[in-house]
PDB file of N, CA and C in Angstrom:
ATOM      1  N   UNK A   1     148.892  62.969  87.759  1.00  0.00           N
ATOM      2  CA  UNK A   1     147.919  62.973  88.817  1.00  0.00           C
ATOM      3  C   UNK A   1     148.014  61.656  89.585  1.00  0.00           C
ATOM      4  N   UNK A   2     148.403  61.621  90.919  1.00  0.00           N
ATOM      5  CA  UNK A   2     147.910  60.655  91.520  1.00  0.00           C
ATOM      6  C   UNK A   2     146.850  60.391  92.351  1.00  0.00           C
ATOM      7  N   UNK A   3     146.392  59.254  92.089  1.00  0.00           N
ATOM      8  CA  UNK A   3     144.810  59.019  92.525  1.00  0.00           C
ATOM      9  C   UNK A   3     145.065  57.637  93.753  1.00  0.00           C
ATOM     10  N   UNK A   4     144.685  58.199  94.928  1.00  0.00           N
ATOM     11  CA  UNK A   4     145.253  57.074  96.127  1.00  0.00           C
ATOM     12  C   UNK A   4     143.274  56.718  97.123  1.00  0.00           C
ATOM     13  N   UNK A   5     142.818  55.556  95.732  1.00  0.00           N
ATOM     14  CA  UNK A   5     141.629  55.219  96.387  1.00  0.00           C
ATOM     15  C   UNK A   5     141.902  54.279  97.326  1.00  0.00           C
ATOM     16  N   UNK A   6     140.872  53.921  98.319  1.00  0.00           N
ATOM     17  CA  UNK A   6     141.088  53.575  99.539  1.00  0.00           C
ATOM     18  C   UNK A   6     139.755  53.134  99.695  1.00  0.00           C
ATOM     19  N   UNK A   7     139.460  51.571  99.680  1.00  0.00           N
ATOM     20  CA  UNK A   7     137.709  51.222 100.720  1.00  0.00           C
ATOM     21  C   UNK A   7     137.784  50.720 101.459  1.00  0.00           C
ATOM     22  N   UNK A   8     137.120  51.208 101.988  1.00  0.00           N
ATOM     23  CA  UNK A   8     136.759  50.726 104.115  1.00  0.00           C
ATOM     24  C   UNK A   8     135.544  49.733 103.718  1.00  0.00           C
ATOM     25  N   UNK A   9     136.380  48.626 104.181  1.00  0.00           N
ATOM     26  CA  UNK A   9     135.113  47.207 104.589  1.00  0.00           C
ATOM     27  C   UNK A   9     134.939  47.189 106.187  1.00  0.00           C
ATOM     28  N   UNK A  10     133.421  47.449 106.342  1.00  0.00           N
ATOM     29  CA  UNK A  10     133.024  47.219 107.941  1.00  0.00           C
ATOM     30  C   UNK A  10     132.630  45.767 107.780  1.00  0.00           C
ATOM     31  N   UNK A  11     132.760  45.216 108.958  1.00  0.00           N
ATOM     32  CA  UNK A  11     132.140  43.935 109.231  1.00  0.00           C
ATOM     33  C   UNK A  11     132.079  43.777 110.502  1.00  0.00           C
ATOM     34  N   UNK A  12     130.600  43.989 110.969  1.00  0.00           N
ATOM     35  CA  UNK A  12     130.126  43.773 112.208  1.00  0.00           C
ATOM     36  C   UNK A  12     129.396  42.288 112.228  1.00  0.00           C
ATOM     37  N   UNK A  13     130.047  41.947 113.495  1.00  0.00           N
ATOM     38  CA  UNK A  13     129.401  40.120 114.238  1.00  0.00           C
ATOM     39  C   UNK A  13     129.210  40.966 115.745  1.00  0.00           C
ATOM     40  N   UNK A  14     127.931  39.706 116.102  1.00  0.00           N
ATOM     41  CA  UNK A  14     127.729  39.414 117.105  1.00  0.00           C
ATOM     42  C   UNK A  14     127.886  38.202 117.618  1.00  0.00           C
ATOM     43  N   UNK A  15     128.699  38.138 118.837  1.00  0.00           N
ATOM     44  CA  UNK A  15     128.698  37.172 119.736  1.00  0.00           C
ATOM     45  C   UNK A  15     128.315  36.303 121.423  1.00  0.00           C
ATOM     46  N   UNK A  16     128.273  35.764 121.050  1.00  0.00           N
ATOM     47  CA  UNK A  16     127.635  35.075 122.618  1.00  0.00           C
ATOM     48  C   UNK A  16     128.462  34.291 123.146  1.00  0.00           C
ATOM     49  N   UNK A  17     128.649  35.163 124.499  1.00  0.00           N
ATOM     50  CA  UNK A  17     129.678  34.846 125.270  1.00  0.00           C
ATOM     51  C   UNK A  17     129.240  33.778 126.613  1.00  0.00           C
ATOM     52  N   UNK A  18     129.410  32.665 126.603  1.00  0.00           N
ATOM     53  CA  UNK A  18     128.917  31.702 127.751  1.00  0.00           C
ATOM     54  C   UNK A  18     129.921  31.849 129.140  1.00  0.00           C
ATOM     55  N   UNK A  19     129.411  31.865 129.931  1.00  0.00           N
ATOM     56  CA  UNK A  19     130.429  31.588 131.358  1.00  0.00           C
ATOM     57  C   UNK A  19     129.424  30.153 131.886  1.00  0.00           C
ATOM     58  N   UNK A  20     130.633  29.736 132.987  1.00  0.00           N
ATOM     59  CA  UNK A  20     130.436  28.525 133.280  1.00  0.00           C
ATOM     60  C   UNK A  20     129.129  28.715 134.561  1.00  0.00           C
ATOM     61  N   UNK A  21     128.781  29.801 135.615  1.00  0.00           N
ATOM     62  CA  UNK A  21     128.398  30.177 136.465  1.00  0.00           C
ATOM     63  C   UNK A  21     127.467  31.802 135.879  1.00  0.00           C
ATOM     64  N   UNK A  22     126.718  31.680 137.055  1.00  0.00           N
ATOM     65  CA  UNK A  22     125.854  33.271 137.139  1.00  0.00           C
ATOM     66  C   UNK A  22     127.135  34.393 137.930  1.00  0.00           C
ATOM     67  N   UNK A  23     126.888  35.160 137.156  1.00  0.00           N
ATOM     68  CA  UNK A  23     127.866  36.716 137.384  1.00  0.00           C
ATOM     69  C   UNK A  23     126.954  37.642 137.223  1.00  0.00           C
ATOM     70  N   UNK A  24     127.534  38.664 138.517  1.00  0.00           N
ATOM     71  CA  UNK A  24     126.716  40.058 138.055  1.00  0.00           C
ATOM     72  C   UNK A  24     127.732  40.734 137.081  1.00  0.00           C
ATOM     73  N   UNK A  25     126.946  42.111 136.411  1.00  0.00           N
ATOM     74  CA  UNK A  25     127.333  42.756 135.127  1.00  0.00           C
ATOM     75  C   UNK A  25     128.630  43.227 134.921  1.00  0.00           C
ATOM     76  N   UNK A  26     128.986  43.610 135.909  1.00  0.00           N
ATOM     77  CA  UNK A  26     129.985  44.054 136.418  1.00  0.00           C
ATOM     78  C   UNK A  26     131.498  42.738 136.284  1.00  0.00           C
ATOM     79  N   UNK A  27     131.013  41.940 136.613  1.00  0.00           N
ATOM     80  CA  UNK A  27     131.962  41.181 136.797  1.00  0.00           C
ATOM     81  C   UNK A  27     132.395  40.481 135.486  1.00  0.00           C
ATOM     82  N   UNK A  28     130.717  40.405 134.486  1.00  0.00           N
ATOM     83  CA  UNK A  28     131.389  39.546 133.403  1.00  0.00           C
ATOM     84  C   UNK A  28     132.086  40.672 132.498  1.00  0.00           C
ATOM     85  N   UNK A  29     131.802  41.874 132.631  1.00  0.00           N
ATOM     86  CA  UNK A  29     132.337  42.866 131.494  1.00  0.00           C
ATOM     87  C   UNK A  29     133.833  42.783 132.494  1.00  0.00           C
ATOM     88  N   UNK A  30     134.617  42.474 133.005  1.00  0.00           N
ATOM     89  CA  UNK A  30     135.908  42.735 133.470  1.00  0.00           C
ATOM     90  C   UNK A  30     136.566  41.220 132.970  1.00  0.00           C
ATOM     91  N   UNK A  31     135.446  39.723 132.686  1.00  0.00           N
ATOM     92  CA  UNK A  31     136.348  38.704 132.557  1.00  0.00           C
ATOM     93  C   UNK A  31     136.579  38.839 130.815  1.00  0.00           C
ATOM     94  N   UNK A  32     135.259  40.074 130.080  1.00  0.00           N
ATOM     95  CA  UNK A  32     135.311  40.206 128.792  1.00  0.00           C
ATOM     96  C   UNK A  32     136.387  40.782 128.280  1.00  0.00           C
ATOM     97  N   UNK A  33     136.942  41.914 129.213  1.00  0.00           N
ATOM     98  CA  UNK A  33     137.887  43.154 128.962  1.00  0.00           C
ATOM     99  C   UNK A  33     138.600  42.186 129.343  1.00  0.00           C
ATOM    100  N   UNK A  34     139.596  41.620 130.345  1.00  0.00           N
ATOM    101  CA  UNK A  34     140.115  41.144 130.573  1.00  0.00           C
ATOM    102  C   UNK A  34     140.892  39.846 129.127  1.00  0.00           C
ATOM    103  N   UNK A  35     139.765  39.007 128.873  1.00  0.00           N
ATOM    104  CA  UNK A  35     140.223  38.272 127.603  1.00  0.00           C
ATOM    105  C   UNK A  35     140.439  39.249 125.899  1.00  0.00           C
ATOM    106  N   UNK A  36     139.590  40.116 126.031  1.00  0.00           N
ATOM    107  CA  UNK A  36     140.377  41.156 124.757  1.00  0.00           C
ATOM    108  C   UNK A  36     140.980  42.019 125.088  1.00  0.00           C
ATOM    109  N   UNK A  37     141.494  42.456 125.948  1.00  0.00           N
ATOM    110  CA  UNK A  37     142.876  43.320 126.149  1.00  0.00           C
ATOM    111  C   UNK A  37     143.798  43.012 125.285  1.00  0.00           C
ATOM    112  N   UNK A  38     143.922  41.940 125.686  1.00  0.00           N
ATOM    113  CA  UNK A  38     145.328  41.199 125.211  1.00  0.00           C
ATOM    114  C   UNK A  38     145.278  40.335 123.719  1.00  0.00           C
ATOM    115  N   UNK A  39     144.083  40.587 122.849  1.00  0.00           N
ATOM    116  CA  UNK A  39     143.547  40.128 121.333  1.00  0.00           C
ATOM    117  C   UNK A  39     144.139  41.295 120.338  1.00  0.00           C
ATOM    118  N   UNK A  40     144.150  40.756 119.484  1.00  0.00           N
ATOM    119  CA  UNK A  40     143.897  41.659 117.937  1.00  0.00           C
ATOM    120  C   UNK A  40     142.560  42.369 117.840  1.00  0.00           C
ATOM    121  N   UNK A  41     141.550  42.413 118.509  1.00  0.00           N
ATOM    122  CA  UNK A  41     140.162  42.699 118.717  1.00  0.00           C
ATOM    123  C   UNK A  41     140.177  44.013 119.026  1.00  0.00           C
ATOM    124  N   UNK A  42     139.909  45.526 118.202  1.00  0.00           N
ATOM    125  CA  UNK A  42     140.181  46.651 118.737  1.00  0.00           C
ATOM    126  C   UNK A  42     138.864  47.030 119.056  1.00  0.00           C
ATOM    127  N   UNK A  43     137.722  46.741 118.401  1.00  0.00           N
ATOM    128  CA  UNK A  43     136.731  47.274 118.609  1.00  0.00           C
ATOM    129  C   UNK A  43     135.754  46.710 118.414  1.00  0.00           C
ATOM    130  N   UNK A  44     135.142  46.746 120.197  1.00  0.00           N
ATOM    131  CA  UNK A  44     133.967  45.101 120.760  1.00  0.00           C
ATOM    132  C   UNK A  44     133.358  46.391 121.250  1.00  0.00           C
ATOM    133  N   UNK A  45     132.221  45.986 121.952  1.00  0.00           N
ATOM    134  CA  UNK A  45     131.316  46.364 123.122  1.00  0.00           C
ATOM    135  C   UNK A  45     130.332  45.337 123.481  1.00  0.00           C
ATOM    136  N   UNK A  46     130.093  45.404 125.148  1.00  0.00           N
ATOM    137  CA  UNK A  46     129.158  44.772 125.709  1.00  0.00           C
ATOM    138  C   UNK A  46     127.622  44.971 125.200  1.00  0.00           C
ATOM    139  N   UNK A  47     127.000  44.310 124.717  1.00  0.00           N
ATOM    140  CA  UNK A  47     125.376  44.847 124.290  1.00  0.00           C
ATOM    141  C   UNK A  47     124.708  44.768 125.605  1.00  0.00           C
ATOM    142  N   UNK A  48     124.414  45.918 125.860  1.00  0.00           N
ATOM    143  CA  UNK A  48     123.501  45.841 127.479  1.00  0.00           C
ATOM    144  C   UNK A  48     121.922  45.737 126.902  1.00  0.00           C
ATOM    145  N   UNK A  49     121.315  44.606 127.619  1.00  0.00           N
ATOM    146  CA  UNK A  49     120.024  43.702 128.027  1.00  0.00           C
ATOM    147  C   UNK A  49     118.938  45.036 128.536  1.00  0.00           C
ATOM    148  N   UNK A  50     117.881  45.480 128.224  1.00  0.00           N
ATOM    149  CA  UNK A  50     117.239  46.358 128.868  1.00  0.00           C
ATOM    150  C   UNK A  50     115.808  44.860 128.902  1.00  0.00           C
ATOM    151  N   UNK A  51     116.356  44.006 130.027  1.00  0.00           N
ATOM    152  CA  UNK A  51     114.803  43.844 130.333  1.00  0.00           C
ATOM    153  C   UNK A  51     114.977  43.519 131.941  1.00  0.00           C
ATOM    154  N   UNK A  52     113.571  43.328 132.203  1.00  0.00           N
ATOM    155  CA  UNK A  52     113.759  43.088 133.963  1.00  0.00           C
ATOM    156  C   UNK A  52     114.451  42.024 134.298  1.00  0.00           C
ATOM    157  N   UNK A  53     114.819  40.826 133.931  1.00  0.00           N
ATOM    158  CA  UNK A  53     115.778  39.786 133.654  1.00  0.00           C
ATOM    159  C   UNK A  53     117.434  40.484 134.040  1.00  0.00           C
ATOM    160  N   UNK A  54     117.565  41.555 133.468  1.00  0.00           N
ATOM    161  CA  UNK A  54     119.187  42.337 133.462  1.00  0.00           C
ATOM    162  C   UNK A  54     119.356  42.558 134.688  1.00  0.00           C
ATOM    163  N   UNK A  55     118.505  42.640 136.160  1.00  0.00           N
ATOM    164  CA  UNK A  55     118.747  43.250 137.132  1.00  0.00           C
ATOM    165  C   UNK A  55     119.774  42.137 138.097  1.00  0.00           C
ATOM    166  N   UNK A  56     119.273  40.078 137.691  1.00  0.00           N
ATOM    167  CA  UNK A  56     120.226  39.595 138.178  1.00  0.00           C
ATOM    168  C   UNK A  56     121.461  38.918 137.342  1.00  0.00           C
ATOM    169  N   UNK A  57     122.225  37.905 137.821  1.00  0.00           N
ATOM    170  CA  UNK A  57     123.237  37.402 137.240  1.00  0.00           C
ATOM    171  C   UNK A  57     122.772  36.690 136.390  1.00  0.00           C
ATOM    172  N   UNK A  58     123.726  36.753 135.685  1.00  0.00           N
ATOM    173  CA  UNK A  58     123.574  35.624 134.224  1.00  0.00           C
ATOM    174  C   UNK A  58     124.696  35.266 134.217  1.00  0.00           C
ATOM    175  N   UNK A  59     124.483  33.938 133.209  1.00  0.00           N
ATOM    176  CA  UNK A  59     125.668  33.462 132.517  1.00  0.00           C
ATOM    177  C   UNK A  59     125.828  33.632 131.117  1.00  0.00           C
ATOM    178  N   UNK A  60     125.630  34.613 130.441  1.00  0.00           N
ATOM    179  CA  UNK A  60     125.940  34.775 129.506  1.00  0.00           C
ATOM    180  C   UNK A  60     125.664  36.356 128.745  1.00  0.00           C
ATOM    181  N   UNK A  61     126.557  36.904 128.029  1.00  0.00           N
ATOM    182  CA  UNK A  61     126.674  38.128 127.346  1.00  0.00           C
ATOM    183  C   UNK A  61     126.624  37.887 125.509  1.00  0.00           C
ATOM    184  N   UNK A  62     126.527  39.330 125.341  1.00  0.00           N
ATOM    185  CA  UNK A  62     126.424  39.290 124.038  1.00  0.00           C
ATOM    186  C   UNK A  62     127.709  40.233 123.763  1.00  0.00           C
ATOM    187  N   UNK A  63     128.398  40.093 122.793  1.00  0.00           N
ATOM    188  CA  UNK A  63     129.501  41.333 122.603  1.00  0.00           C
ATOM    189  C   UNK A  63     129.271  41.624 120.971  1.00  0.00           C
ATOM    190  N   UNK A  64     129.440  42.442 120.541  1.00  0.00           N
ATOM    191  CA  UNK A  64     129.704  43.354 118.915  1.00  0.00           C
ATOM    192  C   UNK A  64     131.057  43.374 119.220  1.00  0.00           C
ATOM    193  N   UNK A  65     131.407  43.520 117.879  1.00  0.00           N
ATOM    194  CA  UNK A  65     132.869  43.266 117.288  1.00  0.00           C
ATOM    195  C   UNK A  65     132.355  43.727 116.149  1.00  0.00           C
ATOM    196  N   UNK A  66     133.288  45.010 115.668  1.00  0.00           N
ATOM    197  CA  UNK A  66     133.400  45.694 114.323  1.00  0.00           C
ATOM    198  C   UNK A  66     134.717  45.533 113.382  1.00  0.00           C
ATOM    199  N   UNK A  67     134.929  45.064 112.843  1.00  0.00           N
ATOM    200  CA  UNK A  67     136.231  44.779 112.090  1.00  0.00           C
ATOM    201  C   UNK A  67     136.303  45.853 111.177  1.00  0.00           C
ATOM    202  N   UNK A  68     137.404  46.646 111.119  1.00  0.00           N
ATOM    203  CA  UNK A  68     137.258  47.666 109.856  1.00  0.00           C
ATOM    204  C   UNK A  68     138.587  47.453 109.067  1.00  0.00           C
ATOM    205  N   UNK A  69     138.519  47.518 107.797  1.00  0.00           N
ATOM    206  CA  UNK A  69     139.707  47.325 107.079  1.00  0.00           C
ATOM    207  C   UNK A  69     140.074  48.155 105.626  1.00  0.00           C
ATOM    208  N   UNK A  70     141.004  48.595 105.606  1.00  0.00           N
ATOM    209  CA  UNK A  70     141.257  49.556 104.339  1.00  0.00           C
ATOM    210  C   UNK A  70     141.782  48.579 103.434  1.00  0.00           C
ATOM    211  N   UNK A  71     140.799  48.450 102.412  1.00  0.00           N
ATOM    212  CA  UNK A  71     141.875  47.803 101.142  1.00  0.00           C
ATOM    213  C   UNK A  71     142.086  48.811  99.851  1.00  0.00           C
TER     214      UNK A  71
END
C-alpha cells in the first residue's frame, strides 16, 4: 500500500504598502500589480477601504498575501 500524505500550510500576512504621494485607487492597484507581476508572490489582493475616506487619494494600501505550501 502506498500512502502519499500531503499538508497544506496556509500563511496569510498583511501588508502596508506606503507611496511617496496621494494616488487615486486605480492608480495605486496598477503600481501594486505592476511590482508583483514580476515576484514569486502568486497570491496578493488589494484590501478595499469601505469608508467615506476611500472616495479620495491616499498614500497608502493594504495588500493580503497568502502563501500556500505542500509539505
Amino acid at each position: 500500500m502506498i500512502n502519499n500524505s500531503y499538508i497544506e500550510v496556509s500563511s496569510i500576512s498583511e501588508y502596508i504598502v506606503a507611496f511617496d504621494d496621494y494616488y487615486k485607487t486605480n492608480t495605486r492597484e496598477k503600481f501594486i500589480t505592476a511590482a508583483l507581476n514580476g515576484s514569486d508572490v502568486a497570491n496578493w489582493k488589494i484590501l478595499m477601504r469601505n469608508n467615506p475616506a476611500s472616495d479620495y487619494p491616499s498614500d497608502f494600501d493594504v495588500v493580503m498575501v497568502s502563501l500556500n505550501m505542500l509539505c
